[in-house]
N, C-alpha and C. Protein backbone atom coordinates (compact mmCIF):
# COMPACT_ATOMS: atom_id res chain seq x y z
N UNK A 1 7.02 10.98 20.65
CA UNK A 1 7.68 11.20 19.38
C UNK A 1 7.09 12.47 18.76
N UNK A 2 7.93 13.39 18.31
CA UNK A 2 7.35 14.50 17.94
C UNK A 2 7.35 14.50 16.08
N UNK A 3 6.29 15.58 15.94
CA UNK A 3 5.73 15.37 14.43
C UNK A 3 6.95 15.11 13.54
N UNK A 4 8.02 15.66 13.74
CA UNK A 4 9.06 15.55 13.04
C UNK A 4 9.76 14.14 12.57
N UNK A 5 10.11 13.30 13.65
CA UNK A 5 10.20 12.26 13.73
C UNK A 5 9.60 11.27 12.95
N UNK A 6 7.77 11.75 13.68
CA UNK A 6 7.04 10.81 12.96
C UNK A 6 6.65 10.49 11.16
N UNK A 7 6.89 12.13 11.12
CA UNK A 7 6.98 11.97 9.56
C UNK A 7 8.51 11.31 9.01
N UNK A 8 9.51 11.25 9.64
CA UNK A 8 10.58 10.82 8.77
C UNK A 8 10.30 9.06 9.25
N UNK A 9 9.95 8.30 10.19
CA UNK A 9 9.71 7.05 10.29
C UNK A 9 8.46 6.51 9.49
N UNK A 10 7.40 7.76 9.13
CA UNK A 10 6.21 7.03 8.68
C UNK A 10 6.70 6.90 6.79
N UNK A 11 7.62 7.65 6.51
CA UNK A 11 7.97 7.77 4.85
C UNK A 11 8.67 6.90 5.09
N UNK A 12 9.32 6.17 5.76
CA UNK A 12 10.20 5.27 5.43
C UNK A 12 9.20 3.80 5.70
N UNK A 13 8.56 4.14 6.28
CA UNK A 13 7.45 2.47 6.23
C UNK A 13 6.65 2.49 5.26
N UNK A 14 6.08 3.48 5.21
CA UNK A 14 5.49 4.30 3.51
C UNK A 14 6.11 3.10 2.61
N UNK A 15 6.86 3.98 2.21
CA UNK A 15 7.93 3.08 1.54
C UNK A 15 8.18 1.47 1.13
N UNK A 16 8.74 1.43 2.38
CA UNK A 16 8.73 -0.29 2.30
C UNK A 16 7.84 -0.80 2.00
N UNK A 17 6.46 -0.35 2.78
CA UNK A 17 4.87 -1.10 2.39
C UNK A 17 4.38 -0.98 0.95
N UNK A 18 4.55 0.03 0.37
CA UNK A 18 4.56 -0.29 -1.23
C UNK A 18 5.53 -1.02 -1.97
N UNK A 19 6.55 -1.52 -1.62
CA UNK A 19 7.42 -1.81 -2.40
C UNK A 19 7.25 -3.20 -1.88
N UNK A 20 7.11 -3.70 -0.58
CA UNK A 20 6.36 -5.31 -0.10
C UNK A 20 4.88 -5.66 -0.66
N UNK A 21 4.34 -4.52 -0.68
CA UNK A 21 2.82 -4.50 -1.66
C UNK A 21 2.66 -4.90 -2.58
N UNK A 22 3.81 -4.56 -3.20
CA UNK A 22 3.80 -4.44 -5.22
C UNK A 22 4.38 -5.46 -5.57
N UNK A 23 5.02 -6.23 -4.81
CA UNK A 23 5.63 -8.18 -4.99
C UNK A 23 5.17 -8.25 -4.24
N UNK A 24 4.14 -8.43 -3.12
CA UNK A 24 3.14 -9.32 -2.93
C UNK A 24 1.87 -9.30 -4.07
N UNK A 25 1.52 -8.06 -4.51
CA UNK A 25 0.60 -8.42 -5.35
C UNK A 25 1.02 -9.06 -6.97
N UNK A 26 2.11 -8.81 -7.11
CA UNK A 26 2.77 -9.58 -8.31
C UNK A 26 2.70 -10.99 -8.19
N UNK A 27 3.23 -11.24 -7.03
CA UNK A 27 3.34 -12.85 -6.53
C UNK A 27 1.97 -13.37 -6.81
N UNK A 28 0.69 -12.80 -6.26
CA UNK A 28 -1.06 -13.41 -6.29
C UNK A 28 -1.39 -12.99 -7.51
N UNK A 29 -0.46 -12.30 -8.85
CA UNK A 29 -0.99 -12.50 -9.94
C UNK A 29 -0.60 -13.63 -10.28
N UNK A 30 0.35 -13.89 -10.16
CA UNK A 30 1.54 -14.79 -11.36
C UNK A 30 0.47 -16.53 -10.88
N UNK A 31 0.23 -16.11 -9.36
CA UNK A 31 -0.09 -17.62 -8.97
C UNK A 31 -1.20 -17.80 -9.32
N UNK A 32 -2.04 -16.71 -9.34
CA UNK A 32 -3.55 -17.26 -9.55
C UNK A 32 -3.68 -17.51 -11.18
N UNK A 33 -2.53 -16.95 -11.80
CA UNK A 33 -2.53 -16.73 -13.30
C UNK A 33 -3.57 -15.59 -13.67
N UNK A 34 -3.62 -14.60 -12.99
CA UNK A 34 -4.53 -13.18 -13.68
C UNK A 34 -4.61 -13.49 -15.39
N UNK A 35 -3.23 -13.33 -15.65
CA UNK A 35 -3.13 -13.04 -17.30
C UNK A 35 -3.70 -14.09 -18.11
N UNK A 36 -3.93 -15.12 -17.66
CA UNK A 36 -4.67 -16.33 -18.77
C UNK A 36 -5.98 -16.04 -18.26
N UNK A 37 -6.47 -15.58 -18.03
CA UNK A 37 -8.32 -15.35 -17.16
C UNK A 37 -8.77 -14.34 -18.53
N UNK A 38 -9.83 -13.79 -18.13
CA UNK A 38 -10.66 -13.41 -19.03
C UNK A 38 -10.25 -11.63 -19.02
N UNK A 39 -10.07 -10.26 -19.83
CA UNK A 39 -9.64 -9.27 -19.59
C UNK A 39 -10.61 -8.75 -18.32
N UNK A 40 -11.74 -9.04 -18.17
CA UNK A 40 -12.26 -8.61 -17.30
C UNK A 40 -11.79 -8.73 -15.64
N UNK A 41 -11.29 -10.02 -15.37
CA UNK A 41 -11.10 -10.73 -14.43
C UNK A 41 -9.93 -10.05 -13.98
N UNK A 42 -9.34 -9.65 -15.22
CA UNK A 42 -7.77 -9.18 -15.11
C UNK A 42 -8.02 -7.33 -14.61
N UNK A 43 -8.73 -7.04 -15.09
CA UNK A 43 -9.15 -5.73 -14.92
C UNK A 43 -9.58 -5.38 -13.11
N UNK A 44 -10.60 -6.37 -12.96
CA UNK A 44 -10.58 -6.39 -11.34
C UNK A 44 -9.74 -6.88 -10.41
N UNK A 45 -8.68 -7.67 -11.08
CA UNK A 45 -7.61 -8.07 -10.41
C UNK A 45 -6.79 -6.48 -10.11
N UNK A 46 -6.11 -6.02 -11.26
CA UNK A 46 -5.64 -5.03 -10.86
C UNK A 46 -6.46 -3.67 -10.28
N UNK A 47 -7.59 -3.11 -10.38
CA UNK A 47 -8.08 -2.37 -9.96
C UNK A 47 -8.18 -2.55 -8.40
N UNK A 48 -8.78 -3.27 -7.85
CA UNK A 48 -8.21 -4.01 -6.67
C UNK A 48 -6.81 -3.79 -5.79
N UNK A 49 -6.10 -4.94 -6.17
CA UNK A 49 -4.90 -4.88 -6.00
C UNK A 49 -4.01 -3.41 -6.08
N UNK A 50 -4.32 -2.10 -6.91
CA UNK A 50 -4.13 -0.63 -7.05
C UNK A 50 -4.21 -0.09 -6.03
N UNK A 51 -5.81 -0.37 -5.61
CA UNK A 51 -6.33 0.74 -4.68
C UNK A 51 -6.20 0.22 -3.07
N UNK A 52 -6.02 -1.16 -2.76
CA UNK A 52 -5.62 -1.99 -1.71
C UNK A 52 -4.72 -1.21 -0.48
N UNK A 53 -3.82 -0.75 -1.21
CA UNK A 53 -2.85 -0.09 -0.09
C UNK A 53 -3.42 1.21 -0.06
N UNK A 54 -4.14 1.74 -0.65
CA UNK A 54 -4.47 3.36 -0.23
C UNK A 54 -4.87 2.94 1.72
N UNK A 55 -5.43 1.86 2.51
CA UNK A 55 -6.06 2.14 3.64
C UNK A 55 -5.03 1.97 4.37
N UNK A 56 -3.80 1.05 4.45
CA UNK A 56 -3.32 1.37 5.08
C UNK A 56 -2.08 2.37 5.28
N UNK A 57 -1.98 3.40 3.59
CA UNK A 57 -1.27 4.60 3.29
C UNK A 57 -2.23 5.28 4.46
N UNK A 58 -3.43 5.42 4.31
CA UNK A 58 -3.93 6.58 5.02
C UNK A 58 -4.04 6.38 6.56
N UNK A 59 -3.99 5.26 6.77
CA UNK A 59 -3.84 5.42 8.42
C UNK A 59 -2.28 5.94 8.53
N UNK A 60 -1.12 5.57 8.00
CA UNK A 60 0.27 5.78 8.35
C UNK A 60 0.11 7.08 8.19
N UNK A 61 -0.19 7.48 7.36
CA UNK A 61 -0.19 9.52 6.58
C UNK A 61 -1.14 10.23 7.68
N UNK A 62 -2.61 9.50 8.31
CA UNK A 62 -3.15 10.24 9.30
C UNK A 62 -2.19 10.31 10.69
N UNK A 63 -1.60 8.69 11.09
CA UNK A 63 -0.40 9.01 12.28
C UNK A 63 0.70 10.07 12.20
N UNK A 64 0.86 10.24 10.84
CA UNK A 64 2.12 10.98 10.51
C UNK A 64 1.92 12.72 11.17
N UNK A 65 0.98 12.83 10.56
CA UNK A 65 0.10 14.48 10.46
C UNK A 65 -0.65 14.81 11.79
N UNK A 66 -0.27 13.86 13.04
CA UNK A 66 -1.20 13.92 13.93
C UNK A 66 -0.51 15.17 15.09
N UNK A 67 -0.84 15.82 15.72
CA UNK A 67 -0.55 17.52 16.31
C UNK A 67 0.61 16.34 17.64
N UNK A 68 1.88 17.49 17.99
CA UNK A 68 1.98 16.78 18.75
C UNK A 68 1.72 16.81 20.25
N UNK A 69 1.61 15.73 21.37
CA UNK A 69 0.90 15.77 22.67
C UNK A 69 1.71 17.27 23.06
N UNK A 70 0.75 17.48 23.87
CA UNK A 70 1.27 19.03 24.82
C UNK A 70 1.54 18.71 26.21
C-alpha cells in the first residue's frame, strides 16, 4: 500500500476511533456516574479519558507517515 493510500485509510479510521472513543467514554461516565463524585474525581475522569486516544492516534499517524517499501 503506498503512502497515499495509507494516509486516506488511516484518516478515515482516525476518524471513526474518535467518534467510537467519545461514546465510549460518555457511556463510562454516565455509568460510573462521574458527575455525582467529587469535582476532583470528575477532573481525573476527564483528563484521562482526553488524553486516552492520543496512543492509539499516534501509532495510526506513525503507520500513516511511514516511507514507502522500495
Amino acid at each position: 500500500m503506498n503512502m497515499r493510500m495509507r494516509k486516506l485509510v488511516g484518516t478515515v479510521v482516525l476518524m471513526a476511533m474518535i467518534v467510537v472513543y467519545a461514546l465510549i467514554a460518555m457511556i463510562v461516565a454516565v455509568a460510573l456516574e462521574v458527575n455525582t463524585t467529587s469535582k476532583f474525581v470528575e477532573l481525573v475522569f476527564y483528563a484521562v479519558a482526553g488524553l486516552l486516544w492520543v496512543v492509539p492516534a499516534a501509532i495510526i499517524i506513525k503507520w500513516m507517515s511511514r516511507d514507502d517499501a522500495a
